[in-house]
N, C-alpha and C. Protein backbone atom coordinates (compact mmCIF):
# COMPACT_ATOMS: atom_id res chain seq x y z
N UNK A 1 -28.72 32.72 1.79
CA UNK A 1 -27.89 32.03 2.76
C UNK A 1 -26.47 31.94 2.21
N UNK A 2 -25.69 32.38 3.09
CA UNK A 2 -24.46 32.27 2.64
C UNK A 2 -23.57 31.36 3.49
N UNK A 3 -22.78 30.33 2.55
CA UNK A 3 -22.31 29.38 3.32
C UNK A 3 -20.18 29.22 3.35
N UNK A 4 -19.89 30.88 2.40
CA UNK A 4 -18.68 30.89 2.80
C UNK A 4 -18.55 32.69 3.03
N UNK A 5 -17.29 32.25 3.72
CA UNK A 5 -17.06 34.26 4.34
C UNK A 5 -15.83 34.21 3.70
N UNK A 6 -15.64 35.75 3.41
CA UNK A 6 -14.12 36.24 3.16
C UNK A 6 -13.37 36.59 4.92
N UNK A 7 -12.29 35.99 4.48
CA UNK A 7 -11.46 35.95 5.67
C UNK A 7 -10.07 37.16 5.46
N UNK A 8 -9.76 37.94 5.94
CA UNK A 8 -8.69 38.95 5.92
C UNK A 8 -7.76 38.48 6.47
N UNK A 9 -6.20 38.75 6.12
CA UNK A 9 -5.19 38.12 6.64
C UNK A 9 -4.86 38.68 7.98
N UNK A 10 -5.32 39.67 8.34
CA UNK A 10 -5.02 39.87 10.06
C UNK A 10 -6.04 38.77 10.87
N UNK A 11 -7.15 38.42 10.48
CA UNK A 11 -7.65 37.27 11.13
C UNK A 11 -7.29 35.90 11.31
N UNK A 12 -6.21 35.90 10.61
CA UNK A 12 -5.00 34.42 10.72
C UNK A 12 -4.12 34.51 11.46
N UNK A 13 -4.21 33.68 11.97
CA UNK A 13 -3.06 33.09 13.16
C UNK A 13 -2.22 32.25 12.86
N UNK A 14 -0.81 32.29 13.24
CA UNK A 14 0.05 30.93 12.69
C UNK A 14 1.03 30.42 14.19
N UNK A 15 0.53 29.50 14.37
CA UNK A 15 0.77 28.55 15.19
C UNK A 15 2.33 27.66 14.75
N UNK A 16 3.38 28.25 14.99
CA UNK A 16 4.99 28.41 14.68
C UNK A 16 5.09 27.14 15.40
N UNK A 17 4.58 26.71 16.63
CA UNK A 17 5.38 25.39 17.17
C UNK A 17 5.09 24.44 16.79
N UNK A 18 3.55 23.90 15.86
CA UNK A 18 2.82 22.95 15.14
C UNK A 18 3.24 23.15 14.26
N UNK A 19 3.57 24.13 13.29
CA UNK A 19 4.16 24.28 11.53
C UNK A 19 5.74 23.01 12.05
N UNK A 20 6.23 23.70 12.98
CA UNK A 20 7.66 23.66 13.20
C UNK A 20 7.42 21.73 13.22
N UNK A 21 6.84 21.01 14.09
CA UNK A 21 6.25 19.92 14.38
C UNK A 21 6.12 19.32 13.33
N UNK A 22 4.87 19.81 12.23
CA UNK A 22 4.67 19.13 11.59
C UNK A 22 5.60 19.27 10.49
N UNK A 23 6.67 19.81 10.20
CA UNK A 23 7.54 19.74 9.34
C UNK A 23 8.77 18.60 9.55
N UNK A 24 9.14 18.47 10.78
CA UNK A 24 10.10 17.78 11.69
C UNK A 24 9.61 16.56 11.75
N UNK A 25 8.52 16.58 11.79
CA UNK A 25 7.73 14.56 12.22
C UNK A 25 8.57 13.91 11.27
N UNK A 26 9.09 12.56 12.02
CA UNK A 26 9.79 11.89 11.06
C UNK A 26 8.75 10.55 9.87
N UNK A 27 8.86 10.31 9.20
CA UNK A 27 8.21 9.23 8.22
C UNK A 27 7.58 8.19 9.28
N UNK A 28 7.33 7.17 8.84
CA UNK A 28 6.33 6.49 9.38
C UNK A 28 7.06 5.32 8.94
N UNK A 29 7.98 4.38 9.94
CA UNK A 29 8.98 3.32 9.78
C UNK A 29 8.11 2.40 9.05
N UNK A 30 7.04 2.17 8.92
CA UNK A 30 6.37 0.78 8.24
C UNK A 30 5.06 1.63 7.48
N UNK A 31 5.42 0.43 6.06
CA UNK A 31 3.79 0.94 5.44
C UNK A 31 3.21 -0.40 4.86
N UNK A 32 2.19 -0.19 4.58
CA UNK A 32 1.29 -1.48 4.00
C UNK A 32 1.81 -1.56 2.61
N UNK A 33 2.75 -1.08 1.98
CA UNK A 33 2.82 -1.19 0.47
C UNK A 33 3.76 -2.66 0.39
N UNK A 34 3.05 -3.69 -0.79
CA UNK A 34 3.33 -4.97 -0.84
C UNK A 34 5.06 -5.28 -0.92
N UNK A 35 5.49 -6.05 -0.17
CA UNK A 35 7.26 -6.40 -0.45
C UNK A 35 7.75 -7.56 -0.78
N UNK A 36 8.53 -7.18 -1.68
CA UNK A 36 9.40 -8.76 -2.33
C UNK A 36 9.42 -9.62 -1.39
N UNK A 37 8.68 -10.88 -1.31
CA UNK A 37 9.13 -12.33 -0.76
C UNK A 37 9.82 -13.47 -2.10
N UNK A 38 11.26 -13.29 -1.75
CA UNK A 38 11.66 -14.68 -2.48
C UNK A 38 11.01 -15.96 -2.28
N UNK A 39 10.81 -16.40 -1.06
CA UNK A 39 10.17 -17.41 0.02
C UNK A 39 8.78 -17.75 -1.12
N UNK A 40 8.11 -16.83 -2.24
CA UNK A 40 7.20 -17.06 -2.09
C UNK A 40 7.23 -18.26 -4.00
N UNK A 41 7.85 -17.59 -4.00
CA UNK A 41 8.55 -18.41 -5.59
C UNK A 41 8.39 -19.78 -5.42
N UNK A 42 9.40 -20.18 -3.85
CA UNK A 42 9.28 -21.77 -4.25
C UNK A 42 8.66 -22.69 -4.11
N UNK A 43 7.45 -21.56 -2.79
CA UNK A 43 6.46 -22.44 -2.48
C UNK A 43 5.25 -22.57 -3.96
N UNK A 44 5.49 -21.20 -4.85
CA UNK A 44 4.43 -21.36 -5.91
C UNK A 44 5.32 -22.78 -6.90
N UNK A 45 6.22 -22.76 -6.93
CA UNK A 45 7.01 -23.90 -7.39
C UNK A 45 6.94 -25.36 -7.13
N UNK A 46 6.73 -25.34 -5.85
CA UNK A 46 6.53 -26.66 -5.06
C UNK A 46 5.43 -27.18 -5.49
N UNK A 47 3.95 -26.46 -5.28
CA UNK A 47 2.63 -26.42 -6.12
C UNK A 47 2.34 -26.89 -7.11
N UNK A 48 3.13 -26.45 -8.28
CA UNK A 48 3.15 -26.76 -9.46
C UNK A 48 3.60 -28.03 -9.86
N UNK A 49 4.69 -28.19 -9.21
CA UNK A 49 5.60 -29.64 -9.35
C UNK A 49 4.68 -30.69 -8.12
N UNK A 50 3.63 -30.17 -7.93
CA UNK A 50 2.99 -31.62 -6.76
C UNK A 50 1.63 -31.99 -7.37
N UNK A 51 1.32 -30.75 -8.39
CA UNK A 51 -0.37 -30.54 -8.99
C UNK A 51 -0.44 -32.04 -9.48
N UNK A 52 -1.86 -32.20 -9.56
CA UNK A 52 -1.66 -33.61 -10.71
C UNK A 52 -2.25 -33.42 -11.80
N UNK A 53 -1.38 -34.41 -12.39
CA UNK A 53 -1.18 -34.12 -14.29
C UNK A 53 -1.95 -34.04 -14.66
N UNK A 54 -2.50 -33.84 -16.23
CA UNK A 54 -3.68 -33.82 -16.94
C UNK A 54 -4.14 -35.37 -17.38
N UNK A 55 -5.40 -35.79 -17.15
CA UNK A 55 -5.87 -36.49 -17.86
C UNK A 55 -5.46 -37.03 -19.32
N UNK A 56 -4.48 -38.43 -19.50
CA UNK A 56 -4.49 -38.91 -20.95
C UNK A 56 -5.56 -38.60 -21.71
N UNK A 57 -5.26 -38.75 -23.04
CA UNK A 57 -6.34 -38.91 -23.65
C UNK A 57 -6.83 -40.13 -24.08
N UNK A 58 -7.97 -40.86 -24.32
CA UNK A 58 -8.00 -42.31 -24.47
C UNK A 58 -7.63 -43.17 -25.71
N UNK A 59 -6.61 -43.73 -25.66
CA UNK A 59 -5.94 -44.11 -27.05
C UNK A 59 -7.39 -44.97 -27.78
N UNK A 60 -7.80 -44.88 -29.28
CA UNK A 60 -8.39 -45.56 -29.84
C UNK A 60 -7.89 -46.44 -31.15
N UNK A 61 -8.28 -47.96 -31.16
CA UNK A 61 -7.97 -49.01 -31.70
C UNK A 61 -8.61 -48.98 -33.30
């Protein structure tokens, strides 16, 4: 069983208005890759400065 063929270059076709297309497509205005929030600093800031303190330790006599 054979599961690949040799293909000869007269059996290729090139489809000039899709090459042309897909060369021309412009980028893709938005991506999922993560972006600087300043915004996010002060809320981790705010957090920190509201946490509550550590437990004294119990003074002994």
């Amino acid at each position: 069983m054979m599961l690949s063929r040799t293909i000869s270059p007269a059996e290729i076709t090139l489809d000039e208005h899709a090459l042309g297309t897909a060369m021309t497509e412009p980028e893709a205005p938005m991506s999922d890759a993560p972006v600087y929030a300043p915004e996010g600093a002060g809320v981790l800031l705010l957090l920190l400065l509201l946490s509550p303190k550590e437990p004294a330790e119990p003074k002994t006599r």
